[in-house]
C-alpha atoms as a PDB file:
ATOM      1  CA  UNK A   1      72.389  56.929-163.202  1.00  0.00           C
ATOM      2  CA  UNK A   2      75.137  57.688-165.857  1.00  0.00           C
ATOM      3  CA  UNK A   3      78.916  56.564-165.817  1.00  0.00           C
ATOM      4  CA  UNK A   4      79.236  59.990-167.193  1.00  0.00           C
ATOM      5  CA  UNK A   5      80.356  62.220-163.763  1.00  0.00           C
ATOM      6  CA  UNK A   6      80.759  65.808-163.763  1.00  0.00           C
ATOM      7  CA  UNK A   7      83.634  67.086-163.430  1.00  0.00           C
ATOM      8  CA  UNK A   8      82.772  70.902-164.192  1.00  0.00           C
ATOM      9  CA  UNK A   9      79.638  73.135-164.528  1.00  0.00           C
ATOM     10  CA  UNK A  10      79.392  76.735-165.299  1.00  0.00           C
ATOM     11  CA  UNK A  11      76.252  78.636-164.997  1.00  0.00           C
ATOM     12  CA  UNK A  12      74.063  80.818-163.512  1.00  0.00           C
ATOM     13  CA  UNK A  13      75.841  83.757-161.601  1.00  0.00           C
ATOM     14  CA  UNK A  14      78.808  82.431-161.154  1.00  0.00           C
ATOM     15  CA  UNK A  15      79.208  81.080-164.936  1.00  0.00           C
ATOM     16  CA  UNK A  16      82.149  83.266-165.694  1.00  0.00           C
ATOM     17  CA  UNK A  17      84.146  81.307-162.610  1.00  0.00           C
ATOM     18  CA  UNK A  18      86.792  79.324-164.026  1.00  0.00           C
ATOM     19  CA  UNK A  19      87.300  80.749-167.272  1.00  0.00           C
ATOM     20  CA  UNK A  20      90.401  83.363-168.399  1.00  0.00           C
ATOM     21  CA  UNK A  21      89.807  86.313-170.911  1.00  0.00           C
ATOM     22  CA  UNK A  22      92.004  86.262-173.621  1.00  0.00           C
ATOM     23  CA  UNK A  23      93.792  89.394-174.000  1.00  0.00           C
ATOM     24  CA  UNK A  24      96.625  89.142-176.883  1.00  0.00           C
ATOM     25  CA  UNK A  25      96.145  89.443-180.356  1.00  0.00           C
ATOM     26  CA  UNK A  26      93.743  87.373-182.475  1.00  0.00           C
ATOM     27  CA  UNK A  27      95.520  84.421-184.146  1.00  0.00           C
ATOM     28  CA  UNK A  28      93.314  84.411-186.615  1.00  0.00           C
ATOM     29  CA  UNK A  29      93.498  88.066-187.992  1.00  0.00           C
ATOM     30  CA  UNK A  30      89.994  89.452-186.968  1.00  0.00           C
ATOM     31  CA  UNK A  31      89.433  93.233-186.192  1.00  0.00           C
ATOM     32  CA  UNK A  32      88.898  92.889-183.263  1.00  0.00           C
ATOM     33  CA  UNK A  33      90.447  93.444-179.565  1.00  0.00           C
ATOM     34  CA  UNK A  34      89.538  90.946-176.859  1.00  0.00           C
ATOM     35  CA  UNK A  35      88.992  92.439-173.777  1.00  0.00           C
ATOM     36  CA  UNK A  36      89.988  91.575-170.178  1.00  0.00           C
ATOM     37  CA  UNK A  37      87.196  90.533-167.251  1.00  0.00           C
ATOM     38  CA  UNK A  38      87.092  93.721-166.108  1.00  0.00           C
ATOM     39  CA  UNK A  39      87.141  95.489-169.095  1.00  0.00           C
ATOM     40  CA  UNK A  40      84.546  93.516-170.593  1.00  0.00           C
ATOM     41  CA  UNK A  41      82.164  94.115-167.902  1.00  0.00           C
ATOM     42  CA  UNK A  42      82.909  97.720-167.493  1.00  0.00           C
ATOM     43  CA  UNK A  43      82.103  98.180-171.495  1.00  0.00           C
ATOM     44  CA  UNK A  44      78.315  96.406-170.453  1.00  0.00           C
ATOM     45  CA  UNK A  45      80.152  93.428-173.113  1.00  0.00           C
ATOM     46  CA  UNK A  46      79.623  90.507-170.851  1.00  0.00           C
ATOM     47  CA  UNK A  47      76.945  89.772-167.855  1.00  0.00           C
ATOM     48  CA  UNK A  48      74.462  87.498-166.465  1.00  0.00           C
ATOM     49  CA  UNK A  49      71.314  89.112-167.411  1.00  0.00           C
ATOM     50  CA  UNK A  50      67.618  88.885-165.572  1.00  0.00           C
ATOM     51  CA  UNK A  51      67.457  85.034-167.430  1.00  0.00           C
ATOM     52  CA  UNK A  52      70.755  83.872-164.948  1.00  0.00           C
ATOM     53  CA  UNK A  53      72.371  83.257-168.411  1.00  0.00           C
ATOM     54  CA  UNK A  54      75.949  84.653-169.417  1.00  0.00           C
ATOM     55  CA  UNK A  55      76.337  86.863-172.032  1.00  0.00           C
ATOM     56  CA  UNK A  56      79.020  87.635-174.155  1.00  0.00           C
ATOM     57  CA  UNK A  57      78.831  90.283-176.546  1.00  0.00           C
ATOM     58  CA  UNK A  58      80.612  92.462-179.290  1.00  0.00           C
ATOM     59  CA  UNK A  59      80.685  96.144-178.767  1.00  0.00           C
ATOM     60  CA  UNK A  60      78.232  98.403-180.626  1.00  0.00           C
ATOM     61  CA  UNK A  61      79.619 101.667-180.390  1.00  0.00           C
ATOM     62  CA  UNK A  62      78.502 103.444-184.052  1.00  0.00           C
ATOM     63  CA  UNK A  63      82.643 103.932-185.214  1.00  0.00           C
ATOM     64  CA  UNK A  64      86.045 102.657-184.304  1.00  0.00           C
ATOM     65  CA  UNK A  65      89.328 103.424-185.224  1.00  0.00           C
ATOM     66  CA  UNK A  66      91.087 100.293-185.217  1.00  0.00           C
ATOM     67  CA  UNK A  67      89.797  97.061-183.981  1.00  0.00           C
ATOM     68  CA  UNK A  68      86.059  96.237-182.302  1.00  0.00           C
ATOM     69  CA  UNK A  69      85.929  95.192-179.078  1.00  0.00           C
ATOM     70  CA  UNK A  70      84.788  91.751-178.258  1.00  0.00           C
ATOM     71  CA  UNK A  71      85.415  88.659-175.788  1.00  0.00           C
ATOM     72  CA  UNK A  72      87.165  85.220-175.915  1.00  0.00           C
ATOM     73  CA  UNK A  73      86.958  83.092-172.822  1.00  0.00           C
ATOM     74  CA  UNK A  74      88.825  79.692-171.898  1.00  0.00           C
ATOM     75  CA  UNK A  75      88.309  77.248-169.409  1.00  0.00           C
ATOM     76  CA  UNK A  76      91.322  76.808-166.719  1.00  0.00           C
ATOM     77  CA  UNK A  77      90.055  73.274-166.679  1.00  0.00           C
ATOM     78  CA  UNK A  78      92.413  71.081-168.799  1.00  0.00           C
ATOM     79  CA  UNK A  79      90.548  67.503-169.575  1.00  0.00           C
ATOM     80  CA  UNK A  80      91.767  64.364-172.230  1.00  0.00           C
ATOM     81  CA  UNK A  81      88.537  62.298-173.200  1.00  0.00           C
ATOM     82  CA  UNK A  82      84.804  63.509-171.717  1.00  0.00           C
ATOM     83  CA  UNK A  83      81.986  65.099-173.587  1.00  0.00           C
ATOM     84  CA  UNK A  84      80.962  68.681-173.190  1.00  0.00           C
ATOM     85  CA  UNK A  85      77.529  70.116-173.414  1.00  0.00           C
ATOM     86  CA  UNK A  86      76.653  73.413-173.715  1.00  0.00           C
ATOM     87  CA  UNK A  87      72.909  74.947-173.663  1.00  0.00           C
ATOM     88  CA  UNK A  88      72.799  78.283-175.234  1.00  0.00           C
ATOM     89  CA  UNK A  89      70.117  80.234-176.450  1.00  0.00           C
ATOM     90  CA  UNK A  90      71.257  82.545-178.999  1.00  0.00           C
ATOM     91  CA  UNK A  91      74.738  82.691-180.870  1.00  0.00           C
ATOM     92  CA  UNK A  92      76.500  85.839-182.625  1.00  0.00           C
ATOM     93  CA  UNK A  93      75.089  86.172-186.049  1.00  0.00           C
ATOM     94  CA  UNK A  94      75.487  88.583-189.062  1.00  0.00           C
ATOM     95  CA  UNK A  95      77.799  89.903-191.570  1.00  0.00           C
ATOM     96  CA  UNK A  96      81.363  90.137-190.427  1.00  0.00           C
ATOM     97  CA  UNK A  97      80.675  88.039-187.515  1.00  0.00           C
ATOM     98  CA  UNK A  98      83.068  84.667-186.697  1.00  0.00           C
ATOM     99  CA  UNK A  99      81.648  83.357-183.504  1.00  0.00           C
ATOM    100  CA  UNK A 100      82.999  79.623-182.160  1.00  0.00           C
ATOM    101  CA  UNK A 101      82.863  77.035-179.385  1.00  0.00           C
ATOM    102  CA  UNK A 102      85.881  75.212-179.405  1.00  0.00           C
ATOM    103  CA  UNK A 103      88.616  73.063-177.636  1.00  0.00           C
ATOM    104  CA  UNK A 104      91.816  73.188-178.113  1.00  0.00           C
ATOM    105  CA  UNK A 105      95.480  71.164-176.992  1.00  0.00           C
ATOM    106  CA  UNK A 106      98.633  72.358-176.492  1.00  0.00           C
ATOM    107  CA  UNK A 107     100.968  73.535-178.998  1.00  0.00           C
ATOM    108  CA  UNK A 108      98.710  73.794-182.013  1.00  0.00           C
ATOM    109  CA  UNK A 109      97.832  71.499-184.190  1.00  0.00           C
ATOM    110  CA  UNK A 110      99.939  68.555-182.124  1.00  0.00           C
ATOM    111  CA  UNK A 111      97.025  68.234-179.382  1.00  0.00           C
ATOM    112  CA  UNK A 112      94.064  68.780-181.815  1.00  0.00           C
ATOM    113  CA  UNK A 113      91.226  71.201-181.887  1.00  0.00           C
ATOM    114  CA  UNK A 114      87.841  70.449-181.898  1.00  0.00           C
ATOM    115  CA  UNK A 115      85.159  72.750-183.419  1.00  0.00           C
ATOM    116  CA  UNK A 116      81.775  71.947-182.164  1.00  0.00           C
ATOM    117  CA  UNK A 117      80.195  75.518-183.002  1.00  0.00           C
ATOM    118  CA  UNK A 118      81.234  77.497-185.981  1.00  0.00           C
ATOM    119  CA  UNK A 119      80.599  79.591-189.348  1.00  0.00           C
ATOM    120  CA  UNK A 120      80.521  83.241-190.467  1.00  0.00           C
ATOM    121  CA  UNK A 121      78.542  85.985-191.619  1.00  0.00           C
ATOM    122  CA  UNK A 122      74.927  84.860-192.460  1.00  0.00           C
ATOM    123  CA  UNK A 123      75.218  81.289-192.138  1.00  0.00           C
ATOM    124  CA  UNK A 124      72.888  79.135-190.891  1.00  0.00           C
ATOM    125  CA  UNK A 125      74.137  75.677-190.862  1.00  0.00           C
ATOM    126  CA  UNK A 126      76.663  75.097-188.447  1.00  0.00           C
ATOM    127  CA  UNK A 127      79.744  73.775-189.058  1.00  0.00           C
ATOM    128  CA  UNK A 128      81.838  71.147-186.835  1.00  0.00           C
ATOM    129  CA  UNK A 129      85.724  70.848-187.928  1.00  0.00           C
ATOM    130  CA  UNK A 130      88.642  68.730-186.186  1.00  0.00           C
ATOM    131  CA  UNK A 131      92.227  70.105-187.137  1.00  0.00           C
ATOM    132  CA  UNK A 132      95.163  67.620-186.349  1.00  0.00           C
ATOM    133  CA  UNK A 133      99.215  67.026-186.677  1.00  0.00           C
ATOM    134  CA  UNK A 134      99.841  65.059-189.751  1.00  0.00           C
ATOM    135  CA  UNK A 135      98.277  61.354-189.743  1.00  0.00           C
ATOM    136  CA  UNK A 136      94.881  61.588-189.084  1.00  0.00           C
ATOM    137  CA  UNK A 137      91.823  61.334-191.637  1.00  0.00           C
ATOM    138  CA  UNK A 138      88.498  60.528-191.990  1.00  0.00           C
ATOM    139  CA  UNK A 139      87.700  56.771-193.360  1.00  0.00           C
ATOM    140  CA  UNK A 140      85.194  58.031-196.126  1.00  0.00           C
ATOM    141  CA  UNK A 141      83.204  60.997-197.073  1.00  0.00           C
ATOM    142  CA  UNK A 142      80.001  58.536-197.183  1.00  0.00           C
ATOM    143  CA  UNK A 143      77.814  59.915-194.738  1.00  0.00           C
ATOM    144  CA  UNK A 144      75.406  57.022-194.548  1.00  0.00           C
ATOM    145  CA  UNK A 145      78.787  54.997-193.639  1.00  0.00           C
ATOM    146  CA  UNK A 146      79.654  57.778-191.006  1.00  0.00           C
ATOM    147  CA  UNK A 147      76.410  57.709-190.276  1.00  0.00           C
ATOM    148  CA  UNK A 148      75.857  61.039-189.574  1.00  0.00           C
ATOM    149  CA  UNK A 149      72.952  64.090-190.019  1.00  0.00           C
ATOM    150  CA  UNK A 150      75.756  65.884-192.010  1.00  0.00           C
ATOM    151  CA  UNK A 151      77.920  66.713-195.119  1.00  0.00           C
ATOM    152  CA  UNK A 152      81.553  66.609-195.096  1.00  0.00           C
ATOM    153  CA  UNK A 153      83.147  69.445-196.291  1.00  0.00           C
ATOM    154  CA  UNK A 154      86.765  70.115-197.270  1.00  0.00           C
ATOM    155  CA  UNK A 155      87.779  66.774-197.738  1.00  0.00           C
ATOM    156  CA  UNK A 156      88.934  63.883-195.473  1.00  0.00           C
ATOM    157  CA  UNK A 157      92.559  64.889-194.602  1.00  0.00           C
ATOM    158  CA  UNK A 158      92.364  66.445-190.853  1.00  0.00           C
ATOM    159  CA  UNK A 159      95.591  67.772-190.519  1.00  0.00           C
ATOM    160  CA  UNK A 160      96.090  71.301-190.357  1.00  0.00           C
ATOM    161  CA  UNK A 161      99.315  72.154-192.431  1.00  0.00           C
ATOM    162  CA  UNK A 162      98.499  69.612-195.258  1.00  0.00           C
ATOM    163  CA  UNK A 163      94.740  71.483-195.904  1.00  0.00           C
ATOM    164  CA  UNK A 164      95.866  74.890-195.657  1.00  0.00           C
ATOM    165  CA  UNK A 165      94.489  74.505-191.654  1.00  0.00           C
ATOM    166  CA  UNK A 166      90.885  73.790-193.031  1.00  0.00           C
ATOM    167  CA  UNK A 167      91.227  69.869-191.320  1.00  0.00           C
ATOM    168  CA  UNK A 168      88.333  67.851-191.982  1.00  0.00           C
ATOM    169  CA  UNK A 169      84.535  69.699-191.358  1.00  0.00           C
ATOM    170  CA  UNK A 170      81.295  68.278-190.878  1.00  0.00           C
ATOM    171  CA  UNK A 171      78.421  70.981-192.367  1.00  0.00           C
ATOM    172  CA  UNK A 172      74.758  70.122-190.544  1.00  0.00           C
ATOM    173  CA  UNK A 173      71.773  69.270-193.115  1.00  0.00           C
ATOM    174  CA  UNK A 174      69.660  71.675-190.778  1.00  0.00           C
ATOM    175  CA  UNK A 175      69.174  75.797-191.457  1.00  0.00           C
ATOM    176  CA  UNK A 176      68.456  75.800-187.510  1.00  0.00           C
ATOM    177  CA  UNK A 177      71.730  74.746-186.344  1.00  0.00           C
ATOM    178  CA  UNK A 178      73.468  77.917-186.166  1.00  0.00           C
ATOM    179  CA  UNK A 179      73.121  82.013-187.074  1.00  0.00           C
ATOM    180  CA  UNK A 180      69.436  83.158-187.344  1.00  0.00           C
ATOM    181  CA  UNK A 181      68.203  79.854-187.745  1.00  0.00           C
ATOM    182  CA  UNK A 182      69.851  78.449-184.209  1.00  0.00           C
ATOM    183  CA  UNK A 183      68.182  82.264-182.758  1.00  0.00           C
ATOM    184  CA  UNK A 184      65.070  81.398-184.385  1.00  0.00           C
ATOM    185  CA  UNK A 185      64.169  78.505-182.354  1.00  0.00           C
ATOM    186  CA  UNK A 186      65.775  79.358-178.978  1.00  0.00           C
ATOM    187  CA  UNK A 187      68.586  77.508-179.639  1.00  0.00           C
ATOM    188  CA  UNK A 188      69.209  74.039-178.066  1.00  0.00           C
ATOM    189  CA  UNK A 189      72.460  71.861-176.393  1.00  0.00           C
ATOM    190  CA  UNK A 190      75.603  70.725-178.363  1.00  0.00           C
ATOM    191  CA  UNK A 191      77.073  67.633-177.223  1.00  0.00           C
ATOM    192  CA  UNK A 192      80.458  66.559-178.122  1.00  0.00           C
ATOM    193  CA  UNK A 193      81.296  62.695-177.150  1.00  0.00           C
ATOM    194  CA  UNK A 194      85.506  62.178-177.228  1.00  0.00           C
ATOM    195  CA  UNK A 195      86.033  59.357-176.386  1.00  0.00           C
ATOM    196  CA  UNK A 196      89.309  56.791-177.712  1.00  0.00           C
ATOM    197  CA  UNK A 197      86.943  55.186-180.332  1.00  0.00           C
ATOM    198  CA  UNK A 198      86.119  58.432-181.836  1.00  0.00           C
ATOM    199  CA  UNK A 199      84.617  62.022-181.624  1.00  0.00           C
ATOM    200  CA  UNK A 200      80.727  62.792-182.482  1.00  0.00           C
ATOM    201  CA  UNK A 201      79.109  66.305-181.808  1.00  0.00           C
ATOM    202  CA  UNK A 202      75.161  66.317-181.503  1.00  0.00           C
ATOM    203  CA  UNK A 203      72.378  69.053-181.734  1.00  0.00           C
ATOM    204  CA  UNK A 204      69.501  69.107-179.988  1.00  0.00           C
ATOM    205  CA  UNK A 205      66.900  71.561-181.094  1.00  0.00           C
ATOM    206  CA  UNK A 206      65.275  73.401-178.181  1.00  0.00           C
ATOM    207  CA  UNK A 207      62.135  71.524-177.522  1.00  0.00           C
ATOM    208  CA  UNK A 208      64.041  68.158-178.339  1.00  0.00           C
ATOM    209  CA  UNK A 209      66.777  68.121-176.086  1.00  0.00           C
ATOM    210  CA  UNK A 210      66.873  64.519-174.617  1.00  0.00           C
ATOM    211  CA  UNK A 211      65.654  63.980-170.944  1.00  0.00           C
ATOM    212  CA  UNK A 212      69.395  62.463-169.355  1.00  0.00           C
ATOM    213  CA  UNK A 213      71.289  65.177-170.501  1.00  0.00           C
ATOM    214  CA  UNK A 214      68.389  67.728-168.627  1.00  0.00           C
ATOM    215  CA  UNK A 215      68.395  65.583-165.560  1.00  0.00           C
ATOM    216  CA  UNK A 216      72.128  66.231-165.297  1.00  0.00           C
ATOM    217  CA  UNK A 217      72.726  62.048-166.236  1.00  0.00           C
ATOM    218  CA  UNK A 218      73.663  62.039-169.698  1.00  0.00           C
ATOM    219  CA  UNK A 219      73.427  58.422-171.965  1.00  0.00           C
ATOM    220  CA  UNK A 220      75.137  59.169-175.108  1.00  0.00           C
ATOM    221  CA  UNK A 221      74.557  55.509-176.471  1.00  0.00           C
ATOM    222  CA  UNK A 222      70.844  56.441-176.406  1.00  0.00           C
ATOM    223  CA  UNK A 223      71.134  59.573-178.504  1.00  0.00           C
ATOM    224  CA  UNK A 224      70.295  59.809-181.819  1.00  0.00           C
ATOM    225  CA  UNK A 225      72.195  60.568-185.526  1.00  0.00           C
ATOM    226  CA  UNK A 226      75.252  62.857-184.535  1.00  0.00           C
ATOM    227  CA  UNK A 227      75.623  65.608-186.639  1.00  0.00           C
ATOM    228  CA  UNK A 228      79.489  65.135-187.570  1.00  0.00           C
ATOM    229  CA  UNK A 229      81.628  61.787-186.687  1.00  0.00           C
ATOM    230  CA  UNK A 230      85.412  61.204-186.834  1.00  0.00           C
ATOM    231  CA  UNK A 231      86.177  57.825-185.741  1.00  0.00           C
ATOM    232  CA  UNK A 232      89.411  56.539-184.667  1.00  0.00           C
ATOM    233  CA  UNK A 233      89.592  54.031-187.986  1.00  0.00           C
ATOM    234  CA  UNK A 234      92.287  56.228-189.423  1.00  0.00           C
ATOM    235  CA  UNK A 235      93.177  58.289-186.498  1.00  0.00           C
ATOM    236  CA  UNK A 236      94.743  57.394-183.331  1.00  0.00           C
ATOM    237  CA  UNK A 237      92.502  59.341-180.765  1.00  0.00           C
ATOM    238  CA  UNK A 238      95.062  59.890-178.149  1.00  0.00           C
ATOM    239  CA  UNK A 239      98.422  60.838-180.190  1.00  0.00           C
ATOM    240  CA  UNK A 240      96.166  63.240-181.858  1.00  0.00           C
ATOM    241  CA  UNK A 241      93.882  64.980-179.324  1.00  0.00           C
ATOM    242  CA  UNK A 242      95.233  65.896-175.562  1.00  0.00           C
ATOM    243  CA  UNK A 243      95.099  68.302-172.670  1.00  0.00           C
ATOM    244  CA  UNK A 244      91.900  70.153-173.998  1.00  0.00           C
ATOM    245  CA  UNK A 245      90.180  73.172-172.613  1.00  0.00           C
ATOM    246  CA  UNK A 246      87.068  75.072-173.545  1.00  0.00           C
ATOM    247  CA  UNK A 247      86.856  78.078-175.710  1.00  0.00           C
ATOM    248  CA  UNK A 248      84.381  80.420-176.800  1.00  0.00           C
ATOM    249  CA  UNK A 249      85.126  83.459-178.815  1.00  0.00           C
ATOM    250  CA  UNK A 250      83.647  86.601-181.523  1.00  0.00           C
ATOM    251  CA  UNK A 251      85.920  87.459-183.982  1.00  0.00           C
ATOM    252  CA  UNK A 252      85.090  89.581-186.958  1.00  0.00           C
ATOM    253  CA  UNK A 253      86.733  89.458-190.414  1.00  0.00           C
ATOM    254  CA  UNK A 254      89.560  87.537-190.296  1.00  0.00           C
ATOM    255  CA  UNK A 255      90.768  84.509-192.119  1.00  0.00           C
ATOM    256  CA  UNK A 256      87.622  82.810-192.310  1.00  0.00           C
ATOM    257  CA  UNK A 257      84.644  85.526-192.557  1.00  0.00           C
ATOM    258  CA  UNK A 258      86.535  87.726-193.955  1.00  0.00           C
ATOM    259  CA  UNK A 259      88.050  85.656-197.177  1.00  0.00           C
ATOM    260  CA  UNK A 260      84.399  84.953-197.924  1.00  0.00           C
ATOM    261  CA  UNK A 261      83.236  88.286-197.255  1.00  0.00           C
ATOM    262  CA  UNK A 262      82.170  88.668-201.304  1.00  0.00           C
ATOM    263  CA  UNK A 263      81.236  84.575-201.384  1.00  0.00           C
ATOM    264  CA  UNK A 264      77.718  83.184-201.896  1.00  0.00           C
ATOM    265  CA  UNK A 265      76.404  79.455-202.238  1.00  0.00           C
ATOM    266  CA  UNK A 266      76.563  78.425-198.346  1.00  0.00           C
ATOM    267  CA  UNK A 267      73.352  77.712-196.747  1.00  0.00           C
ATOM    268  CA  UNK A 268      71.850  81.301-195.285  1.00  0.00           C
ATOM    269  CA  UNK A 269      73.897  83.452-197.284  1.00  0.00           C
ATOM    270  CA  UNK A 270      72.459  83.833-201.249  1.00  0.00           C
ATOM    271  CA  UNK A 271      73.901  86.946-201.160  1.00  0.00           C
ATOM    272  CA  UNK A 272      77.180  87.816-200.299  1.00  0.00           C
ATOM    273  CA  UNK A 273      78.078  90.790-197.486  1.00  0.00           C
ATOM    274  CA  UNK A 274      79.661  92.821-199.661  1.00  0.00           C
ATOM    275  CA  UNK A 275      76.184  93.280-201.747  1.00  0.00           C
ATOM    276  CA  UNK A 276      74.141  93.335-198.561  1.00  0.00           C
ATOM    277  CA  UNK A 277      76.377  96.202-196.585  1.00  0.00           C
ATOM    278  CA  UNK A 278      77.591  98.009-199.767  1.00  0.00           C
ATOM    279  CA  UNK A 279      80.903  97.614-198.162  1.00  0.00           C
ATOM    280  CA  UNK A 280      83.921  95.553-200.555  1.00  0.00           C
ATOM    281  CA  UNK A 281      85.991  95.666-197.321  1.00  0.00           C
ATOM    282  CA  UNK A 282      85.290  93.680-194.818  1.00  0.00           C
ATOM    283  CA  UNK A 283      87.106  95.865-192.106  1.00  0.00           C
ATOM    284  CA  UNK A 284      85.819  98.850-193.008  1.00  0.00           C
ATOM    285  CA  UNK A 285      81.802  97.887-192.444  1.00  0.00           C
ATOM    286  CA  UNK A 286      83.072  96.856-188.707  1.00  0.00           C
ATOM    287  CA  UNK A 287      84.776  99.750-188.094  1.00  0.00           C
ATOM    288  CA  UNK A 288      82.559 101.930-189.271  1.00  0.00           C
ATOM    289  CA  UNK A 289      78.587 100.254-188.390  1.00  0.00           C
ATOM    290  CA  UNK A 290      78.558  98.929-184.770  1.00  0.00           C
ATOM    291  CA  UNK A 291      74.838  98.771-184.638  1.00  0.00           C
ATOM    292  CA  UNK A 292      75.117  96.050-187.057  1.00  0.00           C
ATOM    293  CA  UNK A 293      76.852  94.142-184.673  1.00  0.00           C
ATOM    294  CA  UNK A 294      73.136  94.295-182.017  1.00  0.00           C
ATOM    295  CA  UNK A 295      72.799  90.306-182.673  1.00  0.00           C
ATOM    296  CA  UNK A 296      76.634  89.690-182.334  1.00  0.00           C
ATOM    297  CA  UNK A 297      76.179  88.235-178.803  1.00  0.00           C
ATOM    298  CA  UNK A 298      76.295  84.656-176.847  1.00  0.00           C
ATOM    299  CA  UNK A 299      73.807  83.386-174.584  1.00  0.00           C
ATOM    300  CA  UNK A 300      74.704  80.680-172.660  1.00  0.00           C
ATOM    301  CA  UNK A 301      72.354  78.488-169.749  1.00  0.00           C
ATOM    302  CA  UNK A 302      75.136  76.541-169.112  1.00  0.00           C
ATOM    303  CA  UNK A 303      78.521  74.563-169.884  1.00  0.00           C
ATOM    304  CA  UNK A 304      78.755  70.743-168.217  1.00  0.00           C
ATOM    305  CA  UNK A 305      82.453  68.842-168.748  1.00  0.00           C
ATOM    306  CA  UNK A 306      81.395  65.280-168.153  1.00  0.00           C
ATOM    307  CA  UNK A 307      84.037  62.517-167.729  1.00  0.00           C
ATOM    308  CA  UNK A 308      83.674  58.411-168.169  1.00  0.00           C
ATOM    309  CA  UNK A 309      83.748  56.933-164.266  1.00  0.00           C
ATOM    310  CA  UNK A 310      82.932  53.367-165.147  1.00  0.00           C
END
């Protein structure tokens, strides 16, 4: 048994229960335009296919005129403290592409976000982030004193408006932890621990995912090197991080993907997008190449929100 109890599950055909499409504009400046349940389905953009996983996918049709269509989904489950694992087997990938798994507090950045999945374009090492209110940092850089299976990135300083809302990221060593490379092997589970002692996310390549968290009973003390760690040394946990729920979303472009859109040097892409596409705007190769966008998808086994019952 495991003091960790569920508390919510989505899969199978009845994955999309619980969760809210996200409708408005993207906050982050992507061209894109999120579509509602019933739009999304209509447009063949999200289903459970013949596997009973959910997929969530960016539209493909050849030219648009303004933004792409694509889908951003939030749990209506609010939780402080638990540890979320998701199993998916493939994640959006390519150039343009911004896909995330995220969770996120109330009135940004006061009750913290928490990246677990993210990176753009043709990267293949993922990269986990926190973004805080003013006050919280990491202890050291000094990954063998973090003890973790990654590099930081972007300096210690978590909080948003002081880092120009980069907070404090955690890149994996690994090519297989997201893109292609995550695709490549079938994927695996993410695992992210909150807890008032600290934060940890962990990947478990498919193949290697550990037998509690398959038999439902998860023991995170028995789990091996986590991939990014913030702990609560020079951060108070619950001032920082509160009333959480889960996100996933594709955007394309945007602050992140698009900025680097002519950038090189990040694991998985030695050449930039603009040489690969031909395109110097980022924009214009979405709006004008939607069969580009044929790996741009999620699929997802399952979500489990675990809470400590001790």
């Amino acid at each position: 048994s495991s003091p960790w109890k569920p508390v919510s599950t989505y899969g199978g055909s009845t994955f999309f229960n619980g969760w809210s499409f996200y409708t408005e504009s993207d906050p982050t400046d992507g061209t894109v335009q999120y579509l509602s349940q019933s739009d999304a389905q209509n447009a063949g953009l999200v289903e459970i296919n013949s596997a009973g996983n959910a997929v969530m996918r960016v539209d493909t049709t050849p030219t648009v005129s303004t933004n792409r269509n694509s889908v951003r989904i939030t749990t209506n489950l609010i939780f402080t403290e638990g540890l979320v694992i998701l199993d998916a087997v493939h994640m959006p990938t390519g150039c343009a592409t911004w896909p995330a798994f995220w969770t996120n507090g109330p009135n940004w950045p006061a009750g913290g976000e928490i990246d677990i999945i993210e990176g753009v374009n043709n990267y293949t090492n993922n990269q986990a982030t926190i973004h805080t209110s003013d006050g919280c940092s990491l202890p050291t850089s000094d990954t063998t004193q973090l003890n973790i299976a990654g590099t930081v990135v972007g300096g210690t300083n978590c909080a948003a408006d002081q880092t120009d809302n980069e907070g404090c990221g955690v890149r994996s060593n690994y090519n297989y932890t997201f893109g292609s490379g995550f695709n490549s092997i079938s994927g695996g589970v993410y695992a992210m621990l909150w807890q008032d002692s600290g934060i940890q996310v962990y990947f478990f390549p498919r193949g290697s995912i550990p037998s509690d968290i398959t038999a439902g009973a998860p023991q995170p003390q028995s789990w091996s090197t986590p991939m990014a760690n913030w702990p609560s040394t020079d951060c108070n946990m619950a001032s920082h991080f509160y009333n959480h729920s889960v996100i996933f979303d594709t955007t394309l472009c945007g602050d992140w993907a698009g900025a680097v859109w002519s950038g090189t040097g990040v694991p998985g892409q030695s050449e930039s997008c603009a040489q690969l596409t031909g395109y110097s705007s980022c924009s214009d190769f979405v709006l004008n190449n939607g069969a580009s966008f044929a790996e741009a998808y999620w699929e997802v086994s399952s979500v489990k929100i675990y809470q400590y019952q001790s």
